[in-house]
Protein backbone atom coordinates (compact mmCIF):
# COMPACT_ATOMS: atom_id res chain seq x y z
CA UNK A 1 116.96 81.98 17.21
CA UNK A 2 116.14 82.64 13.47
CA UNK A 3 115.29 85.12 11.56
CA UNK A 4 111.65 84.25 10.39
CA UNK A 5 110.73 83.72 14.25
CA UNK A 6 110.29 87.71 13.94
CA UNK A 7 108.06 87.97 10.80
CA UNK A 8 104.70 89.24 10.94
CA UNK A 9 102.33 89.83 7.73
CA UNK A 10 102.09 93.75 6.77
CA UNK A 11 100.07 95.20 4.14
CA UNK A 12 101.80 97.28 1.52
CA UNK A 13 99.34 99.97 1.85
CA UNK A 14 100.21 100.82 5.58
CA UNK A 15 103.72 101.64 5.28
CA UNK A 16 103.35 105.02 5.47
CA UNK A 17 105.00 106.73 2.12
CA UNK A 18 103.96 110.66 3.76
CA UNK A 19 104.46 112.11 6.76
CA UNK A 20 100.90 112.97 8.83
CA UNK A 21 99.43 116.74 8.48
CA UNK A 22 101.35 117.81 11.96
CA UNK A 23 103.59 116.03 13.95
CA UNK A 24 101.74 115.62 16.93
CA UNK A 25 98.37 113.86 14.80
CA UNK A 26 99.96 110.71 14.83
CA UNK A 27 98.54 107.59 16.74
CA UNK A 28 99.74 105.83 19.34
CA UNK A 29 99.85 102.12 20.58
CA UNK A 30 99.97 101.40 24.36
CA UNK A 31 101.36 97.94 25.57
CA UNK A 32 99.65 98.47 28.98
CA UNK A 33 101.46 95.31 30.15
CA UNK A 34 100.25 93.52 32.04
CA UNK A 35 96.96 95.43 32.78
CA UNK A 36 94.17 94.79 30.90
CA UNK A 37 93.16 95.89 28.29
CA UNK A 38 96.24 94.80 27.09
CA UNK A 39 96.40 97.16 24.27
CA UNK A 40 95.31 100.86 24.12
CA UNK A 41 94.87 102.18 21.02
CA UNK A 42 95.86 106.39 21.34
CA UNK A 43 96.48 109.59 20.05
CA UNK A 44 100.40 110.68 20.24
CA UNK A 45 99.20 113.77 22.43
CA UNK A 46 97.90 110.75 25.67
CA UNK A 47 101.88 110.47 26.18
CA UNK A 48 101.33 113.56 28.13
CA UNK A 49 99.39 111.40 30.38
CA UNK A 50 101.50 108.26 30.16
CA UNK A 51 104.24 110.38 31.84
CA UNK A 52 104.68 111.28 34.99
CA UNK A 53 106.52 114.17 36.92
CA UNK A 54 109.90 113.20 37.70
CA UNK A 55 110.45 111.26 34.35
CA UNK A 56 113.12 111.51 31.90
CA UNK A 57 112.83 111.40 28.39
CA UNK A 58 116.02 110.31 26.43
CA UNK A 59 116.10 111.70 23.11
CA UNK A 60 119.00 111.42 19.89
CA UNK A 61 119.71 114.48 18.39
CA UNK A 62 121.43 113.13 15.69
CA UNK A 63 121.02 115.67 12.51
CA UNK A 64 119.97 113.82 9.22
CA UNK A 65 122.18 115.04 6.31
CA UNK A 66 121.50 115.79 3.04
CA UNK A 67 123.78 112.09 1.89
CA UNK A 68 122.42 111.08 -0.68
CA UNK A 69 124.32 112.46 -4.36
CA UNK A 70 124.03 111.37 -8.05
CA UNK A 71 126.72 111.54 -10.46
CA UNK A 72 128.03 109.43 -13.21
CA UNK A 73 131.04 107.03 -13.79
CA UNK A 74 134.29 107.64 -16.29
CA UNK A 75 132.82 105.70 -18.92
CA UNK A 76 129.12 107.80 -18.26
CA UNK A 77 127.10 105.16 -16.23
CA UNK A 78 125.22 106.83 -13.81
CA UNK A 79 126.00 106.38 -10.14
CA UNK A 80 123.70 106.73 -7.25
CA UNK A 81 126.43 107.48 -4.10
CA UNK A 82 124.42 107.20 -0.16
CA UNK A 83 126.93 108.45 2.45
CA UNK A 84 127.43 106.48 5.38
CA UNK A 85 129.80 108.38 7.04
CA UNK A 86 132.20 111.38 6.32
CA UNK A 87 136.06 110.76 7.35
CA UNK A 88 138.91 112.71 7.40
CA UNK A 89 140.52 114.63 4.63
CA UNK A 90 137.52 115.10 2.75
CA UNK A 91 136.86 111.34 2.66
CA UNK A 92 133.49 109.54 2.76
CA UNK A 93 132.72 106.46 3.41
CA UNK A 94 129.48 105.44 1.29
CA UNK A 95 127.35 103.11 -0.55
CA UNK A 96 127.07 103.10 -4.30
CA UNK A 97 124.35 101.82 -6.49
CA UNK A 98 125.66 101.26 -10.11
CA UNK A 99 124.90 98.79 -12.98
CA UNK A 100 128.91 97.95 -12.70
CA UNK A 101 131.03 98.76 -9.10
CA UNK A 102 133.11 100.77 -9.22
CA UNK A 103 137.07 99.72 -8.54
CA UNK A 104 140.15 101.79 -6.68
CA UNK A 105 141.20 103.84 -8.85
CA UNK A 106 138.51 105.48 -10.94
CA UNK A 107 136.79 108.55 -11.08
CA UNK A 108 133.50 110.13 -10.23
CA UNK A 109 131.43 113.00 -11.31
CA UNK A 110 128.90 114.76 -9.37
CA UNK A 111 126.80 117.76 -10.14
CA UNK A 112 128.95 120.54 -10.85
CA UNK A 113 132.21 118.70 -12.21
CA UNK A 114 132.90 117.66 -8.32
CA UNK A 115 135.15 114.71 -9.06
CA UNK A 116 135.61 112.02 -6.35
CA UNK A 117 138.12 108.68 -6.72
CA UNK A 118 137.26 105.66 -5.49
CA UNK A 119 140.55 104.45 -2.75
CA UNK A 120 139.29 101.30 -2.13
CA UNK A 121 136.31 98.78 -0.98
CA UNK A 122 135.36 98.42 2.62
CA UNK A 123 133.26 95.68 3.09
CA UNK A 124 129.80 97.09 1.40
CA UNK A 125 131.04 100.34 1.23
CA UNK A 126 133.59 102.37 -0.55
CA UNK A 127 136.21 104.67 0.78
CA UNK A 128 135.92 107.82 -1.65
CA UNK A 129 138.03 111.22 -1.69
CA UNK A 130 136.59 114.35 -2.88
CA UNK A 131 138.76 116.30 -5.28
CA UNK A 132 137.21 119.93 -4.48
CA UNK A 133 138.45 122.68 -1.70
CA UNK A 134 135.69 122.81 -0.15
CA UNK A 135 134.56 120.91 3.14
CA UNK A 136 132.40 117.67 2.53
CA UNK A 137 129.77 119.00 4.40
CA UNK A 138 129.75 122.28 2.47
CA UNK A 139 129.43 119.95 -0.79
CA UNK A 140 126.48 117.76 0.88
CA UNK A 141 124.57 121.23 1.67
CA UNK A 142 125.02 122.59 -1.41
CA UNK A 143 124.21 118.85 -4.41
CA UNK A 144 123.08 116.24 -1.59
CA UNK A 145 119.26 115.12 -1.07
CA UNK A 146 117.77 114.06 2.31
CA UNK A 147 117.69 110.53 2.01
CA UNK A 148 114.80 108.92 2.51
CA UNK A 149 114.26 105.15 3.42
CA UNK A 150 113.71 102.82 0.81
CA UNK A 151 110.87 101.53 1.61
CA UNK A 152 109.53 105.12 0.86
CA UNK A 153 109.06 104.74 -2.70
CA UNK A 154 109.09 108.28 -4.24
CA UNK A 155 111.69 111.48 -4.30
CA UNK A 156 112.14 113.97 -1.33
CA UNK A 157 110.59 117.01 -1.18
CA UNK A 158 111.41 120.60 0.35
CA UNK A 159 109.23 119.63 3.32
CA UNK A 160 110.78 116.17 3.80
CA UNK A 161 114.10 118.67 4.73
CA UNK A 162 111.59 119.81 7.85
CA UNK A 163 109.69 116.69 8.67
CA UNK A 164 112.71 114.35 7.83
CA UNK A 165 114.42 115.71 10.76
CA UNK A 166 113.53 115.97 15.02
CA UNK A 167 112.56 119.53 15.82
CA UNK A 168 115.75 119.13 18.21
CA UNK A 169 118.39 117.53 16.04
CA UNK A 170 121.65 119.76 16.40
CA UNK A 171 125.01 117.01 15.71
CA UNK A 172 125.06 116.32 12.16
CA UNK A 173 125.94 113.15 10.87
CA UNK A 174 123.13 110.62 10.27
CA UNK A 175 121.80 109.71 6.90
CA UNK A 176 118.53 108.37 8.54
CA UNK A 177 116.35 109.83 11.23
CA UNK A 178 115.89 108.24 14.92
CA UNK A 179 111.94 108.45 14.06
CA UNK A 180 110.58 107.73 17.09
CA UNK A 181 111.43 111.52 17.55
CA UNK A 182 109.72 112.61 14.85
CA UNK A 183 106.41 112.84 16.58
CA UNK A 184 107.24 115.90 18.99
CA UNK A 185 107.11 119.39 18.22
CA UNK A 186 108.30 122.05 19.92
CA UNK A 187 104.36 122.58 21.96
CA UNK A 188 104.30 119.41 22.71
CA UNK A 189 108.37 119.41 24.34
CA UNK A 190 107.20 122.71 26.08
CA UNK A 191 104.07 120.71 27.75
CA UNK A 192 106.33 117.97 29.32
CA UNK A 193 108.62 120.56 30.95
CA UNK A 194 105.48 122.15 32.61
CA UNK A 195 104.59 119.17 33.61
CA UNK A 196 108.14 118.04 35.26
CA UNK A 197 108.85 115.46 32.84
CA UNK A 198 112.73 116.27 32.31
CA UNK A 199 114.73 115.73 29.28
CA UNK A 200 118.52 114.19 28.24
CA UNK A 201 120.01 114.04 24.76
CA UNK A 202 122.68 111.42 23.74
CA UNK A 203 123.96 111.34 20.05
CA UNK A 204 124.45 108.79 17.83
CA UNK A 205 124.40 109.05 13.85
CA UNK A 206 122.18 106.47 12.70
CA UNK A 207 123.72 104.98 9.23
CA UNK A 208 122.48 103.18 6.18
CA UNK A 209 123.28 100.05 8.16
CA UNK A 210 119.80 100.62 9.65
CA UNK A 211 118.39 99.41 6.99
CA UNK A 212 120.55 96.74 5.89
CA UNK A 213 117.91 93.11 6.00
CA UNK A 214 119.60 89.58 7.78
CA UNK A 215 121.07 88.04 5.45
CA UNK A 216 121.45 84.58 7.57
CA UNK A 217 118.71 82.45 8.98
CA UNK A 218 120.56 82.38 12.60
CA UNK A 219 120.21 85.90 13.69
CA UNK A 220 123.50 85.43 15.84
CA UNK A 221 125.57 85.51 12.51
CA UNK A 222 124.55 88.73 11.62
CA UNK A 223 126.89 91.21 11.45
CA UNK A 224 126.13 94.48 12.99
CA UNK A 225 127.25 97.82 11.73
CA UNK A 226 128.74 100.10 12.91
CA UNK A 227 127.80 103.84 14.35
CA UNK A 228 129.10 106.59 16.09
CA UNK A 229 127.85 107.80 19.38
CA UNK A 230 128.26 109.95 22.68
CA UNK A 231 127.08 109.81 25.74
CA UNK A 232 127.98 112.74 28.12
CA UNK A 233 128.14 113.17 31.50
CA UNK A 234 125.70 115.18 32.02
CA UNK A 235 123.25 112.49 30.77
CA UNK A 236 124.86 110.06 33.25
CA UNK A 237 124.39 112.63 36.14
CA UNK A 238 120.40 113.08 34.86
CA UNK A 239 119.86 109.17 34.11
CA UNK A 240 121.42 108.44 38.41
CA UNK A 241 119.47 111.70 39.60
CA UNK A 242 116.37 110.25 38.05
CA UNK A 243 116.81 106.74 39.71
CA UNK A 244 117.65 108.03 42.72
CA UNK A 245 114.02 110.16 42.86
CA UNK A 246 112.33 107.39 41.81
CA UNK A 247 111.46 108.39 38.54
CA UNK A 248 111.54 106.17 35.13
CA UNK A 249 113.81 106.77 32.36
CA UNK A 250 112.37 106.63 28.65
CA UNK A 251 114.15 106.15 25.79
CA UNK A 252 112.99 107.71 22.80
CA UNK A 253 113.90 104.76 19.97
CA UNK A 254 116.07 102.18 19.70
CA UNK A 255 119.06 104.36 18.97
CA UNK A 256 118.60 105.69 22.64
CA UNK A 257 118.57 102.29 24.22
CA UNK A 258 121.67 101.10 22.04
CA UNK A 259 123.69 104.11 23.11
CA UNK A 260 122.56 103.86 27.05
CA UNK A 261 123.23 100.02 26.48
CA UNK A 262 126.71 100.69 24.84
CA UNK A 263 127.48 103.14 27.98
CA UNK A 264 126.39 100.63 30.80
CA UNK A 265 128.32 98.23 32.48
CA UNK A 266 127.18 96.09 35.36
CA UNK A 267 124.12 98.42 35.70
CA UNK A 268 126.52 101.86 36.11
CA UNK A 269 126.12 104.11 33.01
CA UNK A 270 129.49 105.79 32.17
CA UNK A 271 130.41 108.95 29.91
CA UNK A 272 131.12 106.88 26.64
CA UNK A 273 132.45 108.49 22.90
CA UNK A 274 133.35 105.68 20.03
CA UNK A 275 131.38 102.97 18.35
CA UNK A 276 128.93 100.89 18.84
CA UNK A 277 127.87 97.70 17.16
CA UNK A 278 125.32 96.33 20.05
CA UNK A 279 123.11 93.78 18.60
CA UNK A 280 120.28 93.28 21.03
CA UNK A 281 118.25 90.21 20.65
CA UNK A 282 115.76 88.65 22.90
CA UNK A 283 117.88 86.95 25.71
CA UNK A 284 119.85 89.67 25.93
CA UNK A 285 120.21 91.86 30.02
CA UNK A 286 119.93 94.78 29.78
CA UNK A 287 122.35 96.96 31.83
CA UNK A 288 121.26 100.21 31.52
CA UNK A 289 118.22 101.87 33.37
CA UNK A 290 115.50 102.12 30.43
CA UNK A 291 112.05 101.49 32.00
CA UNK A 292 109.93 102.16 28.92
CA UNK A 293 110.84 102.34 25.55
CA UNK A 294 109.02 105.00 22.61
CA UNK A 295 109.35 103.71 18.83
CA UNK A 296 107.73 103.55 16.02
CA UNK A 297 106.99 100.01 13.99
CA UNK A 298 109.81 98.37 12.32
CA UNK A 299 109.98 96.12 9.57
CA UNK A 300 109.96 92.46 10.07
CA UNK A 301 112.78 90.18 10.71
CA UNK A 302 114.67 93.79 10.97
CA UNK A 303 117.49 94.12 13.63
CA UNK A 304 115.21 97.16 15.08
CA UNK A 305 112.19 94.86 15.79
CA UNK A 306 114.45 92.15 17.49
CA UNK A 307 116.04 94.79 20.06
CA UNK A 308 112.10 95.85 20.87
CA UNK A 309 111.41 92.28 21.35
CA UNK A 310 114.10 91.77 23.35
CA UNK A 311 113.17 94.91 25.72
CA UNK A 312 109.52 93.90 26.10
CA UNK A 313 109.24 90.29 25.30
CA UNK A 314 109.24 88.45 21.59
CA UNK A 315 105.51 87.22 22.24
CA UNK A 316 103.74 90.29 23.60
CA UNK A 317 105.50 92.71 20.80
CA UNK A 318 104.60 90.40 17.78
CA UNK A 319 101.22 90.18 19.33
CA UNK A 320 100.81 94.17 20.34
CA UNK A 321 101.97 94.27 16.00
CA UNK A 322 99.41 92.17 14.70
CA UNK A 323 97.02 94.46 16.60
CA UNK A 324 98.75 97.21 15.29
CA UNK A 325 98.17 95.62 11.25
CA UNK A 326 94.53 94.45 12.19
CA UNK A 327 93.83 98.18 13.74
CA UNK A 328 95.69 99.48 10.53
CA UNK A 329 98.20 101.77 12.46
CA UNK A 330 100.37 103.29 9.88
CA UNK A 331 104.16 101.82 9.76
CA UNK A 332 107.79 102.70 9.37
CA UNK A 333 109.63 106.08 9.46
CA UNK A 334 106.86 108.50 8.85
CA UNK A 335 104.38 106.29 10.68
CA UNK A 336 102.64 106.13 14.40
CA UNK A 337 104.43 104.57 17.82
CA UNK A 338 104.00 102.65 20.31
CA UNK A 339 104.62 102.91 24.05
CA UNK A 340 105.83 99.96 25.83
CA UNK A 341 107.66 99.07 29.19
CA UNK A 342 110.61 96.57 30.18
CA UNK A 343 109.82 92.74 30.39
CA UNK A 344 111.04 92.02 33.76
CA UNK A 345 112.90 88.73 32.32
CA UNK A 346 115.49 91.34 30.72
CA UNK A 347 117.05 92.51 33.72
């Protein structure tokens, strides 16, 4: 399969550069599969009526960081360092954007004389050691900006600290939101409990990776990065107690279905800890128990779009996006979502 079978045309002006004026005011895009109409163009708030007592919602409470830090090099060339992921012993494993890379060996300088040497080169990242007694996260908290996508082409603000972030994020450690998420608040959680829909959370710390475009025109040479993620047993326990009642299990956004994926084996879900570095693409079976998946739109020919496609089927997702362009549905992190269920051919 290659990588242009998953582009679709998208309009500059609907990526979606602010979030909406509440969470909750965002639209919403039913695949009603195979009923017709096909697609159902909604407000975020219908979910309430897409879900039914006994369901369970899967959420990620990853906890975006503030990873991204600006400094300059020994010689004074500015650096621009994005943390992928903070290691022992006040080490850091992160991107960095410079006119020269750095090599092992040299020195950085961040705000406040915070000096950091660079061990060595990891594939695309660096492996970096901060010279300064304090924790890393204490040093992210105090210089570090929430980083925002790329394709969000201006500088974070105070509220992007709020919005930027799930009203239930508690485990720290991503550098980009699970946005699917995004769209409850805290009314809108309190709703689905009154109405029986129940609720699991599994971590995993979404990285930079996200972002990171196919490079190669067969998507199976792609290389996957790599995240960290947990799945307790208390999910596992909700996820067979739901099945068992006959009730559906949602996940909300890919992260959710990579992490139930990662967990599964032969369709048992099992507590789970470690990495992942799933790549879901359409011919994949699924193993775990997702019956509908929540997510917002993804860029094309991006490793998110090719796991949806592989859920609900290439054709009808492509299809259910060019409605989504042609309806002018607002994309990417701080856009809308759409609701969609399981192609029975990935089972």
């Amino acid at each position: 399969m290659q990588r242009t079978d998953f582009y679709f045309y998208l309009p500059p002006h609907l990526i979606a550069q602010q979030p909406n004026c509440s969470r909750t005011s965002s639209r919403l895009l039913w695949v009603n599969s195979p009923s017709e109409p096909l697609f159902q163009d909604l407000r975020f708030t219908d979910l309430l009526h897409l879900l039914m007592p006994g369901d369970l919602l899967v959420f990620n409470d990853t906890r975006v960081i503030p990873a991204r830090l600006f400094g300059r090099k020994q010689s004074g060339g500015q650096v621009e360092i994005l943390v992928e992921r903070i290691l022992e012993n006040n080490q850091i494993l992160a991107q960095i954007r410079a006119s020269q890379a750095p090599k092992p060996g040299m020195w950085l300088y961040l705000e406040g004389g915070i000096a950091i040497q660079v061990l060595q080169r990891v594939d695309n990242f660096f492996q970096l050691q901060f010279e300064d007694p304090r924790s890393v996260h204490e040093i992210l908290y105090t210089i570090g900006q929430i980083p925002l996508p790329p394709y969000i082409r201006r500088s974070p603000t105070q509220a992007d600290s709020i919005r930027y972030q799930t009203v239930y994020a508690r485990q720290p450690g991503a550098v980009a939101a699970p946005t699917a998420g995004l769209h409850f608040d805290e009314g809108m959680l309190e709703q689905l409990q009154i109405k029986g829909v129940a609720m699991a959370f599994i971590t995993l710390h979404v990285g930079a990776g996200t972002f990171a475009p196919i490079r190669v025109e067969n998507i199976h040479q792609h290389t996957m990065h790599t995240e960290y993620m947990q799945v307790s047993t208390q999910v596992c326990e909700q996820i067979q107690m739901t099945r068992a009642r006959g009730g559906r299990v949602i996940a909300v956004g890919t992260t959710c279905i990579r992490a139930l994926e990662t967990a599964s084996v032969e369709g048992n879900i099992k507590p789970y800890a470690g990495e992942t570095q799933l790549f879901i693409t359409p011919g994949y079976r699924f193993q775990s128990s997702v019956d509908a998946l929540l997510t917002n739109f993804h860029l094309p020919e991006s490793t998110l779009l090719m796991l949806v496609c592989a859920f609900a089927g290439k054709d009808l997702v492509l299809a259910a996006y060019r409605h989504a362009v042609k309806q002018e549905y607002r994309f990417f992190s701080y856009g809308d979502a759409m609701f969609v269920t399981r192609h029975p051919n990935s089972y």
